[in-house]
Protein backbone atom coordinates (compact mmCIF):
# COMPACT_ATOMS: atom_id res chain seq x y z
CA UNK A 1 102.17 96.83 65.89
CA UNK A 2 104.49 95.39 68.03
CA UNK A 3 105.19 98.83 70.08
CA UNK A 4 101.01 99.18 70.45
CA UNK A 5 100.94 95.48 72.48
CA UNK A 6 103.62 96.19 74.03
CA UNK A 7 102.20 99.73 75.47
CA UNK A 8 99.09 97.81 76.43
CA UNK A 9 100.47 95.46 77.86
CA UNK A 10 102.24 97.45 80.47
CA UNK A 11 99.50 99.40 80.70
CA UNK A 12 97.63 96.25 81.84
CA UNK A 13 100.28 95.44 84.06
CA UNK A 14 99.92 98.58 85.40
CA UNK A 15 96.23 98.53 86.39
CA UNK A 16 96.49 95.25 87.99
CA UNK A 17 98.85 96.05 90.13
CA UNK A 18 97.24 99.16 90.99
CA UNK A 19 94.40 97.31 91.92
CA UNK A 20 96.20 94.58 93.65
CA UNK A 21 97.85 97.50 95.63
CA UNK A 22 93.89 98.69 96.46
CA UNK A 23 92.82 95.22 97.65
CA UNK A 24 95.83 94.64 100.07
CA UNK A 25 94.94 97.95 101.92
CA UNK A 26 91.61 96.95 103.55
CA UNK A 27 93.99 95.21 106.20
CA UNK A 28 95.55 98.40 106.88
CA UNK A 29 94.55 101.58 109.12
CA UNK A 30 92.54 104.37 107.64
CA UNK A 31 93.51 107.64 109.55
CA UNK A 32 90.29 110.58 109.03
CA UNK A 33 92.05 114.16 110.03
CA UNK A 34 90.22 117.31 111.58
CA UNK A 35 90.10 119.97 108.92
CA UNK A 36 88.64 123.30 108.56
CA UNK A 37 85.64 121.49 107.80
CA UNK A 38 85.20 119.45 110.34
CA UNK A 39 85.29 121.93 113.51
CA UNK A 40 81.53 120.28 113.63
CA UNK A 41 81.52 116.74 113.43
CA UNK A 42 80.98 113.99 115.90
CA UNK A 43 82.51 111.08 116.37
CA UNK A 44 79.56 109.55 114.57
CA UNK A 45 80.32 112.12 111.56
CA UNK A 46 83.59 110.99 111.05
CA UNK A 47 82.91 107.48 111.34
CA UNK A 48 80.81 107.36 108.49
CA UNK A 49 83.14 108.61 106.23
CA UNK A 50 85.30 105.69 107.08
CA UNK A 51 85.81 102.83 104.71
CA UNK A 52 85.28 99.12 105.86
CA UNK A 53 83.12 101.24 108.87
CA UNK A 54 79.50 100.23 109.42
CA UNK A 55 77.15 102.03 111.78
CA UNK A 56 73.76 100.44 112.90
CA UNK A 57 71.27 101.30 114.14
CA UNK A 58 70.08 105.07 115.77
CA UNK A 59 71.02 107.42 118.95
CA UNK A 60 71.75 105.56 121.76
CA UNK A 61 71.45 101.98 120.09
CA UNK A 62 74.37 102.20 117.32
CA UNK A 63 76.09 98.95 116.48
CA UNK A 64 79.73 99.58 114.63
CA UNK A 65 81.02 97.23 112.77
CA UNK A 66 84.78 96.91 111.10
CA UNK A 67 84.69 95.41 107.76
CA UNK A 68 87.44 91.93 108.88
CA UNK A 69 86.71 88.32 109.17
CA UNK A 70 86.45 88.45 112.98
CA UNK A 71 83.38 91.04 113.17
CA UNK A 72 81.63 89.50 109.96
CA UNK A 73 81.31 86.42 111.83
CA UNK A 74 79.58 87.75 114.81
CA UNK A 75 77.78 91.37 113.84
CA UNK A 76 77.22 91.94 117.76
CA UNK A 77 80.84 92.62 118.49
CA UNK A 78 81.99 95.50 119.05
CA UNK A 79 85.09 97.31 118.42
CA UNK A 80 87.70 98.69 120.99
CA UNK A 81 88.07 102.57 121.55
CA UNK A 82 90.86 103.95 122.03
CA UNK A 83 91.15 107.62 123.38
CA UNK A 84 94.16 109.62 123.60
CA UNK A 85 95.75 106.24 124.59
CA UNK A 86 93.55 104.78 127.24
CA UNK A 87 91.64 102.31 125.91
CA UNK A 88 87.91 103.17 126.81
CA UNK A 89 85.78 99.85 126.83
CA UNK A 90 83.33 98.67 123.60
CA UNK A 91 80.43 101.25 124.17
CA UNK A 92 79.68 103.47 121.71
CA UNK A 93 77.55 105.57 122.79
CA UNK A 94 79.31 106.49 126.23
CA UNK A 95 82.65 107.23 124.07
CA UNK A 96 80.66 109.53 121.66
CA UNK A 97 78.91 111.35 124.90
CA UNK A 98 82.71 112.08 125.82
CA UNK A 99 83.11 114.21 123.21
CA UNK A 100 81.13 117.58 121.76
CA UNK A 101 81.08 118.60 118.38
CA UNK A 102 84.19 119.65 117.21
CA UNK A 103 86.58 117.95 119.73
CA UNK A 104 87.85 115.32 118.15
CA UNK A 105 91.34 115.67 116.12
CA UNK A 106 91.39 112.38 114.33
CA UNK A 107 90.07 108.87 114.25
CA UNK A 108 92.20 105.73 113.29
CA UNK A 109 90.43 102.66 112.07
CA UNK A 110 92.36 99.49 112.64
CA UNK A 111 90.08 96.63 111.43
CA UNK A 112 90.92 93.05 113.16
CA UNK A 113 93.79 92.15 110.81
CA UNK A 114 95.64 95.49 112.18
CA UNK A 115 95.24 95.54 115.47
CA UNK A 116 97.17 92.38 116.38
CA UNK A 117 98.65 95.24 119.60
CA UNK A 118 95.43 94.91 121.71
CA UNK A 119 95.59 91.13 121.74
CA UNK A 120 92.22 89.33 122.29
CA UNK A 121 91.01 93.08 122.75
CA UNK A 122 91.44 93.97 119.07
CA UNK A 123 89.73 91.08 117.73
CA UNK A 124 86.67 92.79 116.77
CA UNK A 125 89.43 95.76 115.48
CA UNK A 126 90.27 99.25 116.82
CA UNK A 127 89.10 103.09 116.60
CA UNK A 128 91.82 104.76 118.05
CA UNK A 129 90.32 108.68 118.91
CA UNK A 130 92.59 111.54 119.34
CA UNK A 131 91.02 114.50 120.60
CA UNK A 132 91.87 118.23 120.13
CA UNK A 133 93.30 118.61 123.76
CA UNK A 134 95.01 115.49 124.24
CA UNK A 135 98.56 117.42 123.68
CA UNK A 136 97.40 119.31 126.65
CA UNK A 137 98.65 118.61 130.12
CA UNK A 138 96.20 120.90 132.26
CA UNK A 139 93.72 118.40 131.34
C-alpha cells in the first residue's frame, strides 16, 4: 500500500510541475516556422495560430493584441513589428501589405514581459517577422 501512495504521489508531483512549467511559459516567445504547409499563409495566417495572439477586427481595420498585463490594460495598443531587424512602426495592416503569400519564414511573438530589448517600444510586446529573403543581400 505504501509503494501505491508513494507512486501517486510522484505522479502528482509530476503533473504539477508540469503544469507549473506550462504557466511560466506565457512570458516567453512563441516562434511559428514556415513549413511545407505554409508556402501560403499570410502574416495574418500565422498569427492566428499563435498563442496569447488576438486579432480584431477585419481587412484593413485589424487590432492585435498580445496576451500581457500591459496590452490588457489598454486593448488599443498595438504591438511593435519587427522585420528582418528593422523595426517597422505599430501598423498592421501596412506590415501585412509588405508581404505576399508565402513570404514570410517565421514569426516570433514576444508578449510585453519578453520584450524588455525595445524599451518603452515593447511595452505593448513584439512580433518579430523574418521573411524568406532576408538572408539575401541583392535585396
Amino acid at each position: 500500500m505504501k509503494r501505491l501512495n508513494l507512486g501517486i504521489s510522484i505522479a502528482l508531483c509530476m503533473l504539477l510541475l508540469g503544469s507549473l512549467g506550462c504557466a511560466t511559459t506565457s512570458q516567453q516567445s512563441q516562434q511559428i516556422q514556415s513549413q511545407d504547409y505554409t508556402s501560403y499563409w499570410t502574416l495574418e495566417d500565422f498569427l492566428r495560430r499563435a498563442n496569447g495572439v488576438q486579432l480584431n477586427g477585419t481587412g484593413d481595420d485589424i487590432q492585435v493584441i498580445i496576451r500581457g498585463h500591459k496590452s490588457i490594460s489598454n486593448s488599443f495598443s498595438q504591438p511593435l513589428f519587427v522585420v528582418d531587424g528593422q523595426k517597422a512602426g505599430r501598423n498592421y495592416s501596412r506590415v501585412s501589405s509588405m508581404f505576399a503569400r508565402g513570404e514570410i519564414n517565421s514569426v516570433k511573438v514576444l508578449p510585453p514581459g519578453a520584450s524588455a530589448q525595445y524599451g518603452m517600444q515593447g511595452q505593448y510586446g513584439v512580433i518579430k517577422i523574418e521573411s524568406k529573403y532576408s538572408g539575401n543581400k541583392n535585396s
